[in-house]
C-alpha atoms as a PDB file:
ATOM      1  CA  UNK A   1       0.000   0.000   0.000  1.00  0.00           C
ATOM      2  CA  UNK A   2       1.190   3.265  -0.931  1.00  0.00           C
ATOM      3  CA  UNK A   3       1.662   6.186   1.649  1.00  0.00           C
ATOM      4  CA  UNK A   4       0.317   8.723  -0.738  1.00  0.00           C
ATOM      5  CA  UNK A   5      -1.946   8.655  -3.781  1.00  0.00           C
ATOM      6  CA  UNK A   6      -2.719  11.938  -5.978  1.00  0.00           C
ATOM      7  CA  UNK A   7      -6.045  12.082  -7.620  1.00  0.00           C
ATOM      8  CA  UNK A   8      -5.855  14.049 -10.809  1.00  0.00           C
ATOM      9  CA  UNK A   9      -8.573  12.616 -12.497  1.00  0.00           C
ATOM     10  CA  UNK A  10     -12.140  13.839 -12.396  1.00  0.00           C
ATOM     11  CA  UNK A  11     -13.310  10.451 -13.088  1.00  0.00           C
ATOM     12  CA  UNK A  12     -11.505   9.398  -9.787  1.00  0.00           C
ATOM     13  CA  UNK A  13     -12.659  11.769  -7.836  1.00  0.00           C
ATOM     14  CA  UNK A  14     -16.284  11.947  -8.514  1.00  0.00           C
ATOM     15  CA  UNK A  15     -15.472   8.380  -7.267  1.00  0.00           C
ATOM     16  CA  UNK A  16     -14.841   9.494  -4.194  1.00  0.00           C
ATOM     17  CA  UNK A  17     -18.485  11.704  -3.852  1.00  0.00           C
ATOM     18  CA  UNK A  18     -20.117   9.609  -1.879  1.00  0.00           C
ATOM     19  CA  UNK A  19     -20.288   9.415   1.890  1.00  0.00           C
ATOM     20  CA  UNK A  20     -20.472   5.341   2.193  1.00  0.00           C
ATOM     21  CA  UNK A  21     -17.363   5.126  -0.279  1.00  0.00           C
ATOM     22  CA  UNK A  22     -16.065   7.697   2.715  1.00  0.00           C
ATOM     23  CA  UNK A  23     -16.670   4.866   5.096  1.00  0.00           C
ATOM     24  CA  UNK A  24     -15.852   1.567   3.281  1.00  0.00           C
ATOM     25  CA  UNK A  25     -12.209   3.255   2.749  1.00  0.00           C
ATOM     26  CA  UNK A  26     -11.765   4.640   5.929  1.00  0.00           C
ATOM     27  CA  UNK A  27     -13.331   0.252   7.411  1.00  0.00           C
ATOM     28  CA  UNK A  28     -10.725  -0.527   4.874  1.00  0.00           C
ATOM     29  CA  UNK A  29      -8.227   1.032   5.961  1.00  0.00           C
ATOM     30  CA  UNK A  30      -8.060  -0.452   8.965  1.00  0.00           C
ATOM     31  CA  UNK A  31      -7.726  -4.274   8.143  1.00  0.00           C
ATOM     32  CA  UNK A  32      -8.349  -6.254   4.511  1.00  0.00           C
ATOM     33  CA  UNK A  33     -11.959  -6.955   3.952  1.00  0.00           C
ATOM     34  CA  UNK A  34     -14.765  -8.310   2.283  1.00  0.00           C
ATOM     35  CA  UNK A  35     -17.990  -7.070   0.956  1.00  0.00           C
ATOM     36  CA  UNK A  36     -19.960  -9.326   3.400  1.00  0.00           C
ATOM     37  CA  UNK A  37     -17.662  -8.265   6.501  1.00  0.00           C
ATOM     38  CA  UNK A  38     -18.017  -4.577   5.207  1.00  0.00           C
ATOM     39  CA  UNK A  39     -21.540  -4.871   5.336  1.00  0.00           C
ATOM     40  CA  UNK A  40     -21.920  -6.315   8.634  1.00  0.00           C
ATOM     41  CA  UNK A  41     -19.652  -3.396   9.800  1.00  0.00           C
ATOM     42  CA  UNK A  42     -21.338  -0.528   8.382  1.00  0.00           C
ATOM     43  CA  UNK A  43     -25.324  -2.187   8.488  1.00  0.00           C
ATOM     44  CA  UNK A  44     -25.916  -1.872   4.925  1.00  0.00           C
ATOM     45  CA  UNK A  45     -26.625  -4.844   2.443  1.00  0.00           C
ATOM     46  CA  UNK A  46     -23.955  -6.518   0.690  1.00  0.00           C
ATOM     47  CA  UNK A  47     -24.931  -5.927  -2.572  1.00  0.00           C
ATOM     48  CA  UNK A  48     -25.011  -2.336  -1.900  1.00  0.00           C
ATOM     49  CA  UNK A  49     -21.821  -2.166  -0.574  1.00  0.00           C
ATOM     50  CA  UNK A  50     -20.473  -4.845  -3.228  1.00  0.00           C
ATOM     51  CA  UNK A  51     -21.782  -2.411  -5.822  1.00  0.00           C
ATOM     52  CA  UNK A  52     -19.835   0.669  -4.659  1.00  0.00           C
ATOM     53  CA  UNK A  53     -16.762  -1.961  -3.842  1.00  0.00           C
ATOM     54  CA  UNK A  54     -16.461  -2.392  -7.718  1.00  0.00           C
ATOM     55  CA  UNK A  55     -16.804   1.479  -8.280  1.00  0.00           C
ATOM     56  CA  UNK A  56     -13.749   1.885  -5.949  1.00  0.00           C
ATOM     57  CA  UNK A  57     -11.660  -0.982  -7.886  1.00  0.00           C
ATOM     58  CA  UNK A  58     -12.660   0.083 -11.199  1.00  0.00           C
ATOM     59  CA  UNK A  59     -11.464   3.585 -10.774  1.00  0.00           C
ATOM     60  CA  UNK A  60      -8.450   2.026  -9.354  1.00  0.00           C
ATOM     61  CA  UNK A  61      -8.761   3.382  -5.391  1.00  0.00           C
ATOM     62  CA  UNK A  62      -9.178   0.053  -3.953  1.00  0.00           C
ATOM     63  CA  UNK A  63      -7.827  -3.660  -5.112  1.00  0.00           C
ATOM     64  CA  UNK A  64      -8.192  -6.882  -4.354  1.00  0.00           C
ATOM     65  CA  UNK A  65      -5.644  -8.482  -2.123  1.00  0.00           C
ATOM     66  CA  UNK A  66      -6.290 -11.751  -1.276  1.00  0.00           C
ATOM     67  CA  UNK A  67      -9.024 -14.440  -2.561  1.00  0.00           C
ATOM     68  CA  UNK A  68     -10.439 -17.137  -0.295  1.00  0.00           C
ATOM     69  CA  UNK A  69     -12.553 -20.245  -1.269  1.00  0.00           C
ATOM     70  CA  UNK A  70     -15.705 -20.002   1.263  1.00  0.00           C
ATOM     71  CA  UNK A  71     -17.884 -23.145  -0.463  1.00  0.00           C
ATOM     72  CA  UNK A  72     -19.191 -22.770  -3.391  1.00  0.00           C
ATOM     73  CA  UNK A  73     -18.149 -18.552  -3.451  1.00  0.00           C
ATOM     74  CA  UNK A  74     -14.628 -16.937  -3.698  1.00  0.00           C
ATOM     75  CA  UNK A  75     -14.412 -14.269  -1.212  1.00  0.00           C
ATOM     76  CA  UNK A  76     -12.139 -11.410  -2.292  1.00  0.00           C
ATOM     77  CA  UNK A  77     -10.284  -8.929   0.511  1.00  0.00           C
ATOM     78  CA  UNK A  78     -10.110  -5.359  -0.531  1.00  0.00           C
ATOM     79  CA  UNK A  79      -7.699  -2.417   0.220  1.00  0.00           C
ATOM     80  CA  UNK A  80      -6.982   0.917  -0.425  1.00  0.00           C
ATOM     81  CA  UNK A  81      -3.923   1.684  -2.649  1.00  0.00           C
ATOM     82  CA  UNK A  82      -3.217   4.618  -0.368  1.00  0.00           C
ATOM     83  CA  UNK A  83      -3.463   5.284   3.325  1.00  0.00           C
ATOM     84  CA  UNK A  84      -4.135   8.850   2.188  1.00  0.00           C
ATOM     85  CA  UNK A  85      -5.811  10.182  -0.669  1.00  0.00           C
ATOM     86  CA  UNK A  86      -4.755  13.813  -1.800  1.00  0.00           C
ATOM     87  CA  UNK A  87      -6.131  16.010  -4.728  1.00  0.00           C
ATOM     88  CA  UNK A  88      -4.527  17.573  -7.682  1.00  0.00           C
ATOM     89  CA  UNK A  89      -5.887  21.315  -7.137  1.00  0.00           C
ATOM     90  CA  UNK A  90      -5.558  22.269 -10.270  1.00  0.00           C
ATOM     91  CA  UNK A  91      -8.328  19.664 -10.922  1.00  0.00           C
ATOM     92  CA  UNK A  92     -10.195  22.041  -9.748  1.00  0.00           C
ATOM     93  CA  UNK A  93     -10.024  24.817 -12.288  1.00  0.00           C
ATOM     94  CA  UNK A  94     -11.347  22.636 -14.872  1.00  0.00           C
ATOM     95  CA  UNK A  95     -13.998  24.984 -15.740  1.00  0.00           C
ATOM     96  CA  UNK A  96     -17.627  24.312 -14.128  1.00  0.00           C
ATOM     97  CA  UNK A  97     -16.911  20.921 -14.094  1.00  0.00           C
ATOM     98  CA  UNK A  98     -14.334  21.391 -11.983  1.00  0.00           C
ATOM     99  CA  UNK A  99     -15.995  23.696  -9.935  1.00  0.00           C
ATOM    100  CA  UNK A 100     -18.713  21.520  -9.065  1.00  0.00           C
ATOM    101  CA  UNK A 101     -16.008  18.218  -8.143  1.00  0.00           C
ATOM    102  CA  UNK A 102     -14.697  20.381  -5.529  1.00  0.00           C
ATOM    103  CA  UNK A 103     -18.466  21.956  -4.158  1.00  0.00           C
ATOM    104  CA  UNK A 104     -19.568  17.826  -3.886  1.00  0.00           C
ATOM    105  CA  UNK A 105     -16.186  16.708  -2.465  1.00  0.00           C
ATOM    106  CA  UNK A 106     -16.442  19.164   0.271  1.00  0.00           C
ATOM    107  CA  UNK A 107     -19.981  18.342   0.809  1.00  0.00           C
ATOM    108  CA  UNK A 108     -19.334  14.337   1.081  1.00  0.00           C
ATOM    109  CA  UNK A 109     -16.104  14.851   3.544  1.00  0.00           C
ATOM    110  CA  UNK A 110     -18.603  16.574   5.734  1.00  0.00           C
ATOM    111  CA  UNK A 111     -21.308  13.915   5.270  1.00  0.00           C
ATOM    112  CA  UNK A 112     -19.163  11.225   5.996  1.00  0.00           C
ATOM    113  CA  UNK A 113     -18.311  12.848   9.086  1.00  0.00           C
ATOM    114  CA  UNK A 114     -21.157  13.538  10.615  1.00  0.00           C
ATOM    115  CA  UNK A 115     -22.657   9.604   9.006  1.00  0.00           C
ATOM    116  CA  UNK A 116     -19.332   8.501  10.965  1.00  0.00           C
ATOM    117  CA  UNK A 117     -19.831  10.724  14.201  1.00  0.00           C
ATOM    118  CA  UNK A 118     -23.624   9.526  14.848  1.00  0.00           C
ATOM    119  CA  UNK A 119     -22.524   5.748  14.341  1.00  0.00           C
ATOM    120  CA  UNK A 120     -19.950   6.246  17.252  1.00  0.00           C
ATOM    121  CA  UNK A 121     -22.898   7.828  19.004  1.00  0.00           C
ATOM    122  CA  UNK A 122     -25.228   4.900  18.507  1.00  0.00           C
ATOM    123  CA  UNK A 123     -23.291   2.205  18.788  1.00  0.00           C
ATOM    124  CA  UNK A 124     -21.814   3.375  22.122  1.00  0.00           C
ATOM    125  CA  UNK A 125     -18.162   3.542  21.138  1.00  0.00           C
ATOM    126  CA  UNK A 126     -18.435   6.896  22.060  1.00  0.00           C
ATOM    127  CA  UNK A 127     -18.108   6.617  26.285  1.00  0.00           C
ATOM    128  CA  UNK A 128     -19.225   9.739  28.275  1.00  0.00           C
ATOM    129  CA  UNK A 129     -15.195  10.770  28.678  1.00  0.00           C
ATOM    130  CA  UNK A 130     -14.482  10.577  25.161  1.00  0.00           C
ATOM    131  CA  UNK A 131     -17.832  12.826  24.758  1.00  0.00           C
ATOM    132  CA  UNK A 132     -16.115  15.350  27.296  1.00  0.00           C
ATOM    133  CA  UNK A 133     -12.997  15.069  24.962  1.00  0.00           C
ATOM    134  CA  UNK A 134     -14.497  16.378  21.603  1.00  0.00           C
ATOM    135  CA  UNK A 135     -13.665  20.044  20.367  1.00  0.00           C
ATOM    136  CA  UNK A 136     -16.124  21.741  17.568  1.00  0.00           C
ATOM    137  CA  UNK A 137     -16.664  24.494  16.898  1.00  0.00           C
ATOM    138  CA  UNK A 138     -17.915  26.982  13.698  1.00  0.00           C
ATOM    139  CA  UNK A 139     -16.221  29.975  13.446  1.00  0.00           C
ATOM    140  CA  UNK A 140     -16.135  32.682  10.514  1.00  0.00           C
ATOM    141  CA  UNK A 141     -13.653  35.537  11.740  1.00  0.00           C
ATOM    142  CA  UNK A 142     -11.973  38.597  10.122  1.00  0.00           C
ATOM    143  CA  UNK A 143      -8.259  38.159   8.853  1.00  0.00           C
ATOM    144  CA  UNK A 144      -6.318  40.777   7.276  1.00  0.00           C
ATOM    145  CA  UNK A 145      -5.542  39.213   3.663  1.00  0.00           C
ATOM    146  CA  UNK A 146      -1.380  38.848   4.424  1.00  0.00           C
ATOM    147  CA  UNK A 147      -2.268  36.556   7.373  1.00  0.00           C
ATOM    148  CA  UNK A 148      -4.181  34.616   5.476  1.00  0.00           C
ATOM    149  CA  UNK A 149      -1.707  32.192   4.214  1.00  0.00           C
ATOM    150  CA  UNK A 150       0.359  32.169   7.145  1.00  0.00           C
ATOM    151  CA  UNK A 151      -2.409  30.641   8.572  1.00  0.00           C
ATOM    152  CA  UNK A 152      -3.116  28.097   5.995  1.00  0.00           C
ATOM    153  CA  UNK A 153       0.210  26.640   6.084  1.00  0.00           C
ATOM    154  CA  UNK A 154       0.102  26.172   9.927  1.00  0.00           C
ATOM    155  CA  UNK A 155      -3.531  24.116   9.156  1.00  0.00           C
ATOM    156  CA  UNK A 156      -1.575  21.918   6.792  1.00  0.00           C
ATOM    157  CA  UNK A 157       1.168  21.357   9.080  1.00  0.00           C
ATOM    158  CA  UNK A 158      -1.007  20.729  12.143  1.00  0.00           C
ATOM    159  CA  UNK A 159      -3.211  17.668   9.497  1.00  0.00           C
ATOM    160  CA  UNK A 160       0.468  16.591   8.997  1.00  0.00           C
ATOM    161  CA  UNK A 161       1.710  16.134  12.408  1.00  0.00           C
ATOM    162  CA  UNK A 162      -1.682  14.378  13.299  1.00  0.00           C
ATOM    163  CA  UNK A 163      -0.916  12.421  10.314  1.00  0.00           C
ATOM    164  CA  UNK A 164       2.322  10.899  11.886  1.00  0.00           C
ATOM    165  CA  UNK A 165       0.750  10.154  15.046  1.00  0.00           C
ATOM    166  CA  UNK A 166      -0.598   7.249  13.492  1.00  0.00           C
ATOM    167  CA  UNK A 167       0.342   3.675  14.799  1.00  0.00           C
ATOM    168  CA  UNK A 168      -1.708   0.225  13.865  1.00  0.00           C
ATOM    169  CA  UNK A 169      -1.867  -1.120  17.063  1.00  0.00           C
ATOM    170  CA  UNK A 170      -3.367   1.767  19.253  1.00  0.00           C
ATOM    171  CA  UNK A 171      -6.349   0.645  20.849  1.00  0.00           C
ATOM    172  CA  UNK A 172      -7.944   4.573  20.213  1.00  0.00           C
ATOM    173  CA  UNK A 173      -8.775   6.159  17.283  1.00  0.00           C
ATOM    174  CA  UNK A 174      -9.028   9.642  16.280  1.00  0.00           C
ATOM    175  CA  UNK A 175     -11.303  11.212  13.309  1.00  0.00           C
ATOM    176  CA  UNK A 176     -10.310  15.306  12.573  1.00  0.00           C
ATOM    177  CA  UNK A 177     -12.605  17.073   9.859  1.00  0.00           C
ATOM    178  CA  UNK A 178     -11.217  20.029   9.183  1.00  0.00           C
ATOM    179  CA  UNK A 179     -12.374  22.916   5.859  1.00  0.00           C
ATOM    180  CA  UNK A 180     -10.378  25.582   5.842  1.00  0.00           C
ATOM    181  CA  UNK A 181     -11.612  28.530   3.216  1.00  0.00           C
ATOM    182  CA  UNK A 182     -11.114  32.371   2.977  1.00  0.00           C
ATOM    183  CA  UNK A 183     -14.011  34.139   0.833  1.00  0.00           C
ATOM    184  CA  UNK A 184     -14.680  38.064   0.145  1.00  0.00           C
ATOM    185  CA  UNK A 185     -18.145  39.595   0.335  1.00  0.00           C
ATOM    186  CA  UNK A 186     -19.352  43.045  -0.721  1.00  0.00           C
ATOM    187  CA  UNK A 187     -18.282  46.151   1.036  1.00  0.00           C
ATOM    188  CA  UNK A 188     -21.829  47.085   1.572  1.00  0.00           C
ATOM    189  CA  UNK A 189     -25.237  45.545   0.610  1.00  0.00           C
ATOM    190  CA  UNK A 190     -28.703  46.242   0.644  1.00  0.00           C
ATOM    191  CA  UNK A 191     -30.830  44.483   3.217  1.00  0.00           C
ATOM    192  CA  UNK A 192     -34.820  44.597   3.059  1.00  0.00           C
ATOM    193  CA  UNK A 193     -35.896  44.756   7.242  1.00  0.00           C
ATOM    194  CA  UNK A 194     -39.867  45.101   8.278  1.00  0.00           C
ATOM    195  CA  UNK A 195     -40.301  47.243   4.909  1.00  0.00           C
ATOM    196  CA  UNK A 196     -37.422  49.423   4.848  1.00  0.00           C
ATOM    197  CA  UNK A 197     -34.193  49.387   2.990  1.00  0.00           C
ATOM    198  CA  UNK A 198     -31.219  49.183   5.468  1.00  0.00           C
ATOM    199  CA  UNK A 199     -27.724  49.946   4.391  1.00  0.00           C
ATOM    200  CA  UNK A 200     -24.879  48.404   6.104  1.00  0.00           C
ATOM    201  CA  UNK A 201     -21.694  47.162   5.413  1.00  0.00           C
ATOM    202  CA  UNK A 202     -19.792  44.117   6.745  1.00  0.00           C
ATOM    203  CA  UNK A 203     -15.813  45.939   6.289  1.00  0.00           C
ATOM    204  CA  UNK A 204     -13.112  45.303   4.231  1.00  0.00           C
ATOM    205  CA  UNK A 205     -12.138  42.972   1.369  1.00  0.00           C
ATOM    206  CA  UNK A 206     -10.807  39.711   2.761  1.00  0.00           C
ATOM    207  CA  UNK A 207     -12.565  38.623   4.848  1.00  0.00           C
ATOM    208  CA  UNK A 208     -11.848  35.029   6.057  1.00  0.00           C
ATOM    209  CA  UNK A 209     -14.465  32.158   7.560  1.00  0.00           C
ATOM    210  CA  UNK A 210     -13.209  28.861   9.207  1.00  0.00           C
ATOM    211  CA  UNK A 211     -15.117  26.086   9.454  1.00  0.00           C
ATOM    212  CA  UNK A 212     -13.648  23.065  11.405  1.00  0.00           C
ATOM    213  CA  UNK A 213     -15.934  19.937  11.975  1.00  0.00           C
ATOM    214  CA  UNK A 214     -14.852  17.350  15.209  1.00  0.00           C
ATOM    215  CA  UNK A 215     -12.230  16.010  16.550  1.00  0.00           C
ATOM    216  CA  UNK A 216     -13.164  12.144  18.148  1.00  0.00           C
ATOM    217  CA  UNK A 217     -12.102   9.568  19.904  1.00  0.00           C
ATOM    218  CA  UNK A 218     -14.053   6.653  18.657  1.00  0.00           C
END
């Protein structure tokens, strides 16, 4: 298994758009498995998982490591190629098509967080200290535009270092879900309030929002 594999396909990644392809990757990951164990995992039927299984393979994400004769069926053991999957950017200047890969990828990290977070919730992994242990929060601050990337090169370096805390045979793991994006606004807009028009203005150019999902201990 590789340590690092790029996507810069837009085949590939709309691959990745789903929130159960999130999870079977992320079961995956963990241990070689089948369809049938996958399903047991994860509560969904097998030929609904086997089905996005062979979207995986065929796009080349997952493969097939092992075979094993189980009666009259051949059960086959999947794995990731990677331990981490990381996007070509410039995939996403590909015109609206492009555009709209990175809107759903976003959208699907975050699903498959929160699909992720309320399975640790209702299965009971989650014990009330771990509960007292999770930090979230939603925050959309002001940044002066120079600080800006500063900023986003400490985010990358903090998803690294929690990156090489990993080690197979911890009995805890962790989950971080983590967007990161600056955005501008207008200087001023027109609001409509109980009838009357309302001027006001939000400040400067460059303004920058943070959103950062959980951080668990499933």
């Amino acid at each position: 298994m590789e340590a690092v594999y790029r996507i810069n396909d837009l085949k590939q990644l709309r691959a990745l758009t789903h929130p159960l392809r999130i999870q079977l990757l992320e079961k995956l990951l963990e241990q070689p498995r089948t369809a049938a164990q996958l399903s047991s995992l994860l509560h969904e039927s097998v030929n609904k998982i086997y089905y996005h299984l062979t979207e995986l393979e065929r796009h080349g994400l997952v493969r097939v490591v092992k075979t094993q004769q189980k009666g009259n069926l051949v059960e086959r053991y999947y794995q990731p190629v990677a331990r981490f999957f990381r996007v070509d950017e410039g995939l996403f200047h590909r015109g609206s098509e492009g555009r709209e890969a990175f809107h759903q990828s976003l959208l699907v990290l975050l699903e498959a967080a929160a699909l992720d977070l309320r399975r640790a919730f209702h299965s009971g992994q989650l014990t009330a200290e771990d509960l007292g242990r999770i930090s979230r929060c939603y925050l959309r601050v002001r940044i002066p535009p120079e600080k800006l990337e500063p900023f986003r090169r400490k985010v990358e370096s903090l998803i690294e270092e929690f990156k090489a805390l990993e080690d197979p045979g911890a009995p805890t793991q962790a989950t971080l879900t983590l967007v990161f994006y600056p955005w501008k606004e207008p200087v001023s807009s027109t609001a409509q309030e109980g009838g009357a028009e309302k001027e006001w203005s939000k400040g400067e150019e460059g303004g920058g929002g943070i959103s950062a999902g959980t951080v668990g201990f499933p």
